[in-house]
C-alpha atoms as a PDB file:
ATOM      1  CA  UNK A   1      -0.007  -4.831 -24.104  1.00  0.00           C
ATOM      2  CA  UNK A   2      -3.817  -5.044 -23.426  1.00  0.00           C
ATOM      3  CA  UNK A   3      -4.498  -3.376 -20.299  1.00  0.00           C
ATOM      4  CA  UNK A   4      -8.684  -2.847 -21.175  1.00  0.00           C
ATOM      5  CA  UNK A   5     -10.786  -3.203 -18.006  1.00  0.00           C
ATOM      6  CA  UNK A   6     -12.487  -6.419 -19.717  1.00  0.00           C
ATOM      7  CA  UNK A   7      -8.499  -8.077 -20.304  1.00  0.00           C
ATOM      8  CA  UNK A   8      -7.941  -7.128 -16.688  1.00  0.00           C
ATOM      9  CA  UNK A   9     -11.018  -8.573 -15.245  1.00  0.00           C
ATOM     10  CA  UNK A  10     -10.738 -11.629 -17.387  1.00  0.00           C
ATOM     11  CA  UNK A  11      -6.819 -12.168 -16.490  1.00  0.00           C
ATOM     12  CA  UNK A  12      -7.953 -11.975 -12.671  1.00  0.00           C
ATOM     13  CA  UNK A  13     -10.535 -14.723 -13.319  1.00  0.00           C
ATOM     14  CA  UNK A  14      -8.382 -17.141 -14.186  1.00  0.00           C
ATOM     15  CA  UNK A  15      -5.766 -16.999 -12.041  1.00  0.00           C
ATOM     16  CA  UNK A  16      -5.598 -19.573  -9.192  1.00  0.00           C
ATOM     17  CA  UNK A  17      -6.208 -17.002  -6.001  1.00  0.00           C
ATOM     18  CA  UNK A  18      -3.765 -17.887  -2.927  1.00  0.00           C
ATOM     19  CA  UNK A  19      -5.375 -17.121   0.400  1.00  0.00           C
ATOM     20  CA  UNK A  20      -4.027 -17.251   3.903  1.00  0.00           C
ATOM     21  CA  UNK A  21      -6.218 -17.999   6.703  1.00  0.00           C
ATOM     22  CA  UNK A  22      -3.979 -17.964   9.831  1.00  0.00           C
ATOM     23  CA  UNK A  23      -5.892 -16.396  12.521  1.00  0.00           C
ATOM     24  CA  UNK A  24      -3.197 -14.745  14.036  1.00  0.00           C
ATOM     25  CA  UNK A  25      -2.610 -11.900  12.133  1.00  0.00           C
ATOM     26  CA  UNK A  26      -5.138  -9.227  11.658  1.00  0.00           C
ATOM     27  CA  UNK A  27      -7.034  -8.932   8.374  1.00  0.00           C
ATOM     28  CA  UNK A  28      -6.660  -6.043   6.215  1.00  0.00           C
ATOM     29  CA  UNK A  29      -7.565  -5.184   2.423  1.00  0.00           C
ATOM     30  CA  UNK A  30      -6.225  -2.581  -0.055  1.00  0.00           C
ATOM     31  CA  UNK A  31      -8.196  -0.854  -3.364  1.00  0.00           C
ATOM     32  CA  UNK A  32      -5.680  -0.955  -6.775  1.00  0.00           C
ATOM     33  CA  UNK A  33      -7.319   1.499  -8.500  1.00  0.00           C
ATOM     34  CA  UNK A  34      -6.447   2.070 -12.055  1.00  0.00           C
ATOM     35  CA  UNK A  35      -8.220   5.010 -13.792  1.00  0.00           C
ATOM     36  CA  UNK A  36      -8.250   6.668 -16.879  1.00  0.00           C
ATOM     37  CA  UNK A  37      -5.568   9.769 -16.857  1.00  0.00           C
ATOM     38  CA  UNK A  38      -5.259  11.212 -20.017  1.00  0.00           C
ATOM     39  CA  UNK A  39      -6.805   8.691 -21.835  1.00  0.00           C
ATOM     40  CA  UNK A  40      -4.414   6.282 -20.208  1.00  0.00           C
ATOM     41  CA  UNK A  41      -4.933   3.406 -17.708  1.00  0.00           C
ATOM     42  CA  UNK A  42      -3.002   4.277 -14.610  1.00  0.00           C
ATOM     43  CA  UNK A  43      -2.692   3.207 -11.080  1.00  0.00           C
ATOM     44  CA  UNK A  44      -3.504   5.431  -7.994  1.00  0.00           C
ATOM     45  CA  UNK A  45      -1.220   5.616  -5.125  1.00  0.00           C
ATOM     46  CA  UNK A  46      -1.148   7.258  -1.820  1.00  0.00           C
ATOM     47  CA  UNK A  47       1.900   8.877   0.350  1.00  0.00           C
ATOM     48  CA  UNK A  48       1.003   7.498   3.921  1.00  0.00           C
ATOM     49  CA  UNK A  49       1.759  11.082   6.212  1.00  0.00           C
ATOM     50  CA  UNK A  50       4.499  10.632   9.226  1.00  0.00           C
ATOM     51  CA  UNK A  51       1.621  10.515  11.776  1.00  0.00           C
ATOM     52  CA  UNK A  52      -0.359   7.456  10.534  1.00  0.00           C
ATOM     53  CA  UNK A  53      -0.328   4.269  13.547  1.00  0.00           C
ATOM     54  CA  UNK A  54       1.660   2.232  10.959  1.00  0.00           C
ATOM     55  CA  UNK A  55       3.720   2.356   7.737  1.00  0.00           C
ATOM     56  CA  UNK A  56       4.698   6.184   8.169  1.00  0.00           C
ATOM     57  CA  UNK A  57       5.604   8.105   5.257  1.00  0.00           C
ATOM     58  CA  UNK A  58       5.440   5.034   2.966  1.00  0.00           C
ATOM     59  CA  UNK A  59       3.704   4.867  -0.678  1.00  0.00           C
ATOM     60  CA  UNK A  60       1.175   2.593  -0.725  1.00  0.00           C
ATOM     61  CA  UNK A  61      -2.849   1.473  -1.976  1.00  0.00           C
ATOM     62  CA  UNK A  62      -5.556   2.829   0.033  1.00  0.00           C
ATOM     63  CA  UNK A  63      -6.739   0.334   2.262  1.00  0.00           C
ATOM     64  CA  UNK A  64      -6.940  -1.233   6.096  1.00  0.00           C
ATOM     65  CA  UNK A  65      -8.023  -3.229   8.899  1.00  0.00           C
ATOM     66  CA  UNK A  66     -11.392  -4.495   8.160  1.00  0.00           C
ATOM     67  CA  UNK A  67     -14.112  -4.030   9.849  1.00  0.00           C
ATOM     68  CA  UNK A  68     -16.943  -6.318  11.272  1.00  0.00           C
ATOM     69  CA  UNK A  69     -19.694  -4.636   8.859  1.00  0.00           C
ATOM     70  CA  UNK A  70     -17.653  -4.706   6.112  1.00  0.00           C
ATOM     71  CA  UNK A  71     -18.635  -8.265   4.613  1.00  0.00           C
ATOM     72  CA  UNK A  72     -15.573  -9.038   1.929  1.00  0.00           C
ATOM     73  CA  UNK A  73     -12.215  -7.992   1.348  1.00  0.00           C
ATOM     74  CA  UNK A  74     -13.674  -5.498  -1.195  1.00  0.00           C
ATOM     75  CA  UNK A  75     -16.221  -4.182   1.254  1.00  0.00           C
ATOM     76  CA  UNK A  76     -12.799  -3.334   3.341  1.00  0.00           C
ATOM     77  CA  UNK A  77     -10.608  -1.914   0.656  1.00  0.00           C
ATOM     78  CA  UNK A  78     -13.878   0.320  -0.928  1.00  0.00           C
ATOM     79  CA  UNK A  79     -14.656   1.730   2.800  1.00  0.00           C
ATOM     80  CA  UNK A  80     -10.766   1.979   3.416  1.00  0.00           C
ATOM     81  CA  UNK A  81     -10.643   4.204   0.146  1.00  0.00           C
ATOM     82  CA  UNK A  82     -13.953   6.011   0.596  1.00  0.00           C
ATOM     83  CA  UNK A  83     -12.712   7.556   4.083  1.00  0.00           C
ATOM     84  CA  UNK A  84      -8.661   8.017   2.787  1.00  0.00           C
ATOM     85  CA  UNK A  85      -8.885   9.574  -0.808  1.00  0.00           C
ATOM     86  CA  UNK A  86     -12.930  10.306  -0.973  1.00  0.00           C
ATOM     87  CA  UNK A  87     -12.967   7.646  -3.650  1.00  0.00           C
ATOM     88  CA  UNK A  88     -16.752   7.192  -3.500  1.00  0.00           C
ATOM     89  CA  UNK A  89     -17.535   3.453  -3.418  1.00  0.00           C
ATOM     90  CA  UNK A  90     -20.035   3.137  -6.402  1.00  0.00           C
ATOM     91  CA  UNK A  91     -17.579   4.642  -8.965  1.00  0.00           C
ATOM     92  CA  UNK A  92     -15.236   1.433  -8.381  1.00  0.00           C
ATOM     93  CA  UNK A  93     -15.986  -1.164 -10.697  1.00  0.00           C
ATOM     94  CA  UNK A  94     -14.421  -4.479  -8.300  1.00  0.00           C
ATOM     95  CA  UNK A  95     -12.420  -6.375 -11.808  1.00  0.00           C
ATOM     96  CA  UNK A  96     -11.037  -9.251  -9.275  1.00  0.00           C
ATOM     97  CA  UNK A  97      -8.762  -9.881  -5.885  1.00  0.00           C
ATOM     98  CA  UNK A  98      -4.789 -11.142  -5.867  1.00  0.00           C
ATOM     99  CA  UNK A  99      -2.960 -13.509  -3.946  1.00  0.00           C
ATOM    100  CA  UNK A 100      -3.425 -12.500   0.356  1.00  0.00           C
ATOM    101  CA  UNK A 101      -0.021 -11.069   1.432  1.00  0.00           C
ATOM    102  CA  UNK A 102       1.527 -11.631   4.865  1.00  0.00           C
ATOM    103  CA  UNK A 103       3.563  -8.674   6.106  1.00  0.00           C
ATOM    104  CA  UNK A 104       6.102  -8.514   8.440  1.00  0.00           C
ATOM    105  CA  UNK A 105       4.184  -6.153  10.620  1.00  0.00           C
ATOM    106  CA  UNK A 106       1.336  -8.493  11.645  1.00  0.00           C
ATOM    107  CA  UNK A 107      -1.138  -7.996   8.800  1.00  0.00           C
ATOM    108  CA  UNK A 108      -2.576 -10.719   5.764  1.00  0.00           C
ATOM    109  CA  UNK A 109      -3.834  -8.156   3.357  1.00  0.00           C
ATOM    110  CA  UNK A 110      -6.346  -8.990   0.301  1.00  0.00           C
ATOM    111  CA  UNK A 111      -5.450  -7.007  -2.916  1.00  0.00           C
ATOM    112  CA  UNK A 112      -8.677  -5.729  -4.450  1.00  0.00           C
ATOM    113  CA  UNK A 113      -8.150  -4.560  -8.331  1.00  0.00           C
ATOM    114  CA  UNK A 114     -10.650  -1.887  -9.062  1.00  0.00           C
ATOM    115  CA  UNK A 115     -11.674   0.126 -12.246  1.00  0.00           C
ATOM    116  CA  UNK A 116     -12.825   4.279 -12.183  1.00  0.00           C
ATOM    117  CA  UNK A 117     -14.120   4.789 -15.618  1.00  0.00           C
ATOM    118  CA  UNK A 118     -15.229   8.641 -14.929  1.00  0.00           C
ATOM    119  CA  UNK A 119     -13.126  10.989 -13.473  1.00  0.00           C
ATOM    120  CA  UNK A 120     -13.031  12.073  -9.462  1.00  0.00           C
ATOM    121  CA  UNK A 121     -12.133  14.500  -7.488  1.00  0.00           C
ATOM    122  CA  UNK A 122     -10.150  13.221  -4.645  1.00  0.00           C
ATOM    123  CA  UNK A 123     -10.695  14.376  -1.273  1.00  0.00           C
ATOM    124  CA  UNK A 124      -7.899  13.209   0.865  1.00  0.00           C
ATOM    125  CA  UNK A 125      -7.922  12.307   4.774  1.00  0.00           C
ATOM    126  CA  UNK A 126      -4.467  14.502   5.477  1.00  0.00           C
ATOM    127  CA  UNK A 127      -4.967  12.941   9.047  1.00  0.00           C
ATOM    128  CA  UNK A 128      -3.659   9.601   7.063  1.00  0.00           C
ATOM    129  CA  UNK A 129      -2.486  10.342   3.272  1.00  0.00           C
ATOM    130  CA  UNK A 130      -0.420  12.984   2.526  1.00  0.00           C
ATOM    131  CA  UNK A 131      -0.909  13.413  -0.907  1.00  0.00           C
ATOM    132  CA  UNK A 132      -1.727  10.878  -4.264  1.00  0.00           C
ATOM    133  CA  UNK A 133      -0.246  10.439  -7.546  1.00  0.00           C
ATOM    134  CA  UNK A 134      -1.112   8.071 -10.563  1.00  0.00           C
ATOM    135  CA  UNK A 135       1.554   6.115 -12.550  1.00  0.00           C
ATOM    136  CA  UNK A 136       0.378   4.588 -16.227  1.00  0.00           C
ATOM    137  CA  UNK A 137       0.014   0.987 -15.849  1.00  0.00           C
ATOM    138  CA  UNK A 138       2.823   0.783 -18.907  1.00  0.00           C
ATOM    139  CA  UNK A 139       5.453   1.965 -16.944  1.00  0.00           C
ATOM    140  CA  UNK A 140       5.405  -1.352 -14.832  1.00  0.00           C
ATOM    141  CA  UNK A 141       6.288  -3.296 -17.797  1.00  0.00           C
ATOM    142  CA  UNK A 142       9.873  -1.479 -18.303  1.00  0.00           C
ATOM    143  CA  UNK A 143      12.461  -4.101 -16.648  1.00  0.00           C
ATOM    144  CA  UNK A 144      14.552  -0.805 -16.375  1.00  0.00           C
ATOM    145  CA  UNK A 145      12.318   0.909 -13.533  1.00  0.00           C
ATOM    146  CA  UNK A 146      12.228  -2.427 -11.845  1.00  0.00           C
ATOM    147  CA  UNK A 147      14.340  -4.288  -9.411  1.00  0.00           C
ATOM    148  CA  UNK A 148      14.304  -6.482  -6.359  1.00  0.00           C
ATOM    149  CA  UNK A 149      16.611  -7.434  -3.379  1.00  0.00           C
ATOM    150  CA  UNK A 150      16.662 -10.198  -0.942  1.00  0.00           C
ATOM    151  CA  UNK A 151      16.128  -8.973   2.335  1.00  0.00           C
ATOM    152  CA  UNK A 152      16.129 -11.210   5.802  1.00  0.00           C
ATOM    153  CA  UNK A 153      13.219 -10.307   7.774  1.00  0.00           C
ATOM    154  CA  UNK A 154      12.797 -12.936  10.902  1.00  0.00           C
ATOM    155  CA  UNK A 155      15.603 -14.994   9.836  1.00  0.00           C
ATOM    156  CA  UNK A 156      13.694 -15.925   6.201  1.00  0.00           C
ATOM    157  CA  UNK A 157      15.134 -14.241   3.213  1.00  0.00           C
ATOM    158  CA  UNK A 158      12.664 -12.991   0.950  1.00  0.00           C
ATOM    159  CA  UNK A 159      12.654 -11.038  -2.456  1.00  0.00           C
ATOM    160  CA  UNK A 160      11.453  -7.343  -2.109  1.00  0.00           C
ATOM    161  CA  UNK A 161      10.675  -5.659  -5.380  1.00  0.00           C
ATOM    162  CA  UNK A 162      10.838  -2.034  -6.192  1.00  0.00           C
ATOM    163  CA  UNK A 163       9.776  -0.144  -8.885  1.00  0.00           C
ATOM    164  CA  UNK A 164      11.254   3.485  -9.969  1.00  0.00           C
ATOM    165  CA  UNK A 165       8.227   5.512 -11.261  1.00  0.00           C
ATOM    166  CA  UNK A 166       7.632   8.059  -8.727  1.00  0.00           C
ATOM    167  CA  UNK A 167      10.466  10.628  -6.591  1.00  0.00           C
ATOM    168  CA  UNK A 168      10.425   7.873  -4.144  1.00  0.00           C
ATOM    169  CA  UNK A 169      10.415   4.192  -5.090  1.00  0.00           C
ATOM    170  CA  UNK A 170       7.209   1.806  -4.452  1.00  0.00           C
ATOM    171  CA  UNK A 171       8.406  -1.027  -2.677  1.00  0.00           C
ATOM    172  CA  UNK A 172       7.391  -3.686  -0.316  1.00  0.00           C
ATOM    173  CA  UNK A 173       4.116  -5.012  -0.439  1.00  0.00           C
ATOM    174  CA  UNK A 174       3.051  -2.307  -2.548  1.00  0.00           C
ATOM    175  CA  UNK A 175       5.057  -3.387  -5.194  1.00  0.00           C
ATOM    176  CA  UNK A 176       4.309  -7.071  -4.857  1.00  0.00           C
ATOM    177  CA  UNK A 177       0.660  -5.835  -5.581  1.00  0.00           C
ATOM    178  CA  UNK A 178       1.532  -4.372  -8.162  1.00  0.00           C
ATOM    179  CA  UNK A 179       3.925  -7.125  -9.755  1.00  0.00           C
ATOM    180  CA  UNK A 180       1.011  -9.680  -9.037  1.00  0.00           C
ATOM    181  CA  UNK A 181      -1.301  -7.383 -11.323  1.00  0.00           C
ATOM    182  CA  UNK A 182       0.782  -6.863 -13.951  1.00  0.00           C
ATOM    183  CA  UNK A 183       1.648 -10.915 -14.142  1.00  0.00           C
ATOM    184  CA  UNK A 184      -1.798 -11.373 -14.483  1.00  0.00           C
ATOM    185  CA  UNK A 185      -2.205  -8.751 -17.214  1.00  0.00           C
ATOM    186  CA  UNK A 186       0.879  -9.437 -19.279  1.00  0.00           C
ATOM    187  CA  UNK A 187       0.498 -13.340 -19.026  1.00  0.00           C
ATOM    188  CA  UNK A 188      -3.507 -13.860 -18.633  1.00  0.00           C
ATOM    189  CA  UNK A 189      -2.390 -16.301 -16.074  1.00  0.00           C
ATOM    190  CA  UNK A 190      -0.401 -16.862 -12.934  1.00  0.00           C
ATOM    191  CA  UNK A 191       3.032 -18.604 -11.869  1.00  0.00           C
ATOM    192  CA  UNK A 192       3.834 -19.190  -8.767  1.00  0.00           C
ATOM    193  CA  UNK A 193       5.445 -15.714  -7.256  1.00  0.00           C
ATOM    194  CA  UNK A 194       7.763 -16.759  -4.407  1.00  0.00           C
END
């Protein structure tokens, strides 16, 4: 599997993007980053702590509500993960944006895929992430670590994915991210994802 920032960036720019515009809910972005562990392209994830206003306790990208100043979805998702994780903004090279996702809990959020060539050092916000931990982008590609379930939410049943790479599964939204990404990289172009 090619998983090179230029295969990435190229997959994402062919891809039909869906967006959602309903008014309604409030905006939001999230940061995918992948960076280089070990010589090995791998995506970052944070541990939301028990205390946070939403989400509690669950794994997830940094990201959040965007702000009037922040001028795109990637403007959002690089201050979200500047103030979480310390990620500092100019080390993110922005490789493309997935489909908008509408959650449940009142939120269209704008997946932002994002490339650290050097290393960090992470300086997390333990007000909001508990701690962070990196999973090679490979591991997304074993059909054994992943699964999904239909779940009713609002009287709609809708598949919920979940991937077994961590002590704790990613799930949710999270893991439609991260099945949209890996689509993208494994196909160079996207099918519908219902």
């Amino acid at each position: 599997m090619n998983i090179s920032k230029e295969h990435i960036q190229s997959s994402l720019q062919q891809r039909q993007r869906k967006t959602i515009t309903d008014s309604v809910y409030r905006r939001s972005a999230v940061l995918l980053p992948i960076l280089i562990v070990d010589g090995i392209p791998s995506l970052l994830f944070t541990k939301r702590t028990e205390t946070v206003e939403t989400h509690k306790g669950q794994i997830s990208f940094p990201g959040g509500t965007e702000d009037d100043g922040d001028g795109s979805p990637a403007g959002t998702a690089l201050r979200e993960a500047q103030e979480e994780i310390g990620l500092p903004s100019e080390m993110v090279d922005v490789l493309g944006m997935l489909d908008d996702i509408q959650t449940p809990t009142g939120f269209i959020i704008t997946p932002v895929v994002g490339w650290i060539e050097e290393s960090v050092t992470l300086q997390l916000n333990h007000g909001e992430v508990a701690e962070c931990f990196s999973v090679p982008l490979e591991h997304f590609t074993d059909t054994v670590r992943r699964s999904s379930r239909l779940l009713e939410r609002n009287g709609v049943s809708i598949e919920v994915y979940f991937y077994d790479v961590w002590k704790e599964p990613v799930w949710g939204a999270t893991a439609f991210c991260v099945k949209q990404l890996m689509d993208s990289i494994t196909s160079g172009h996207h099918d519908s994802i219902r």
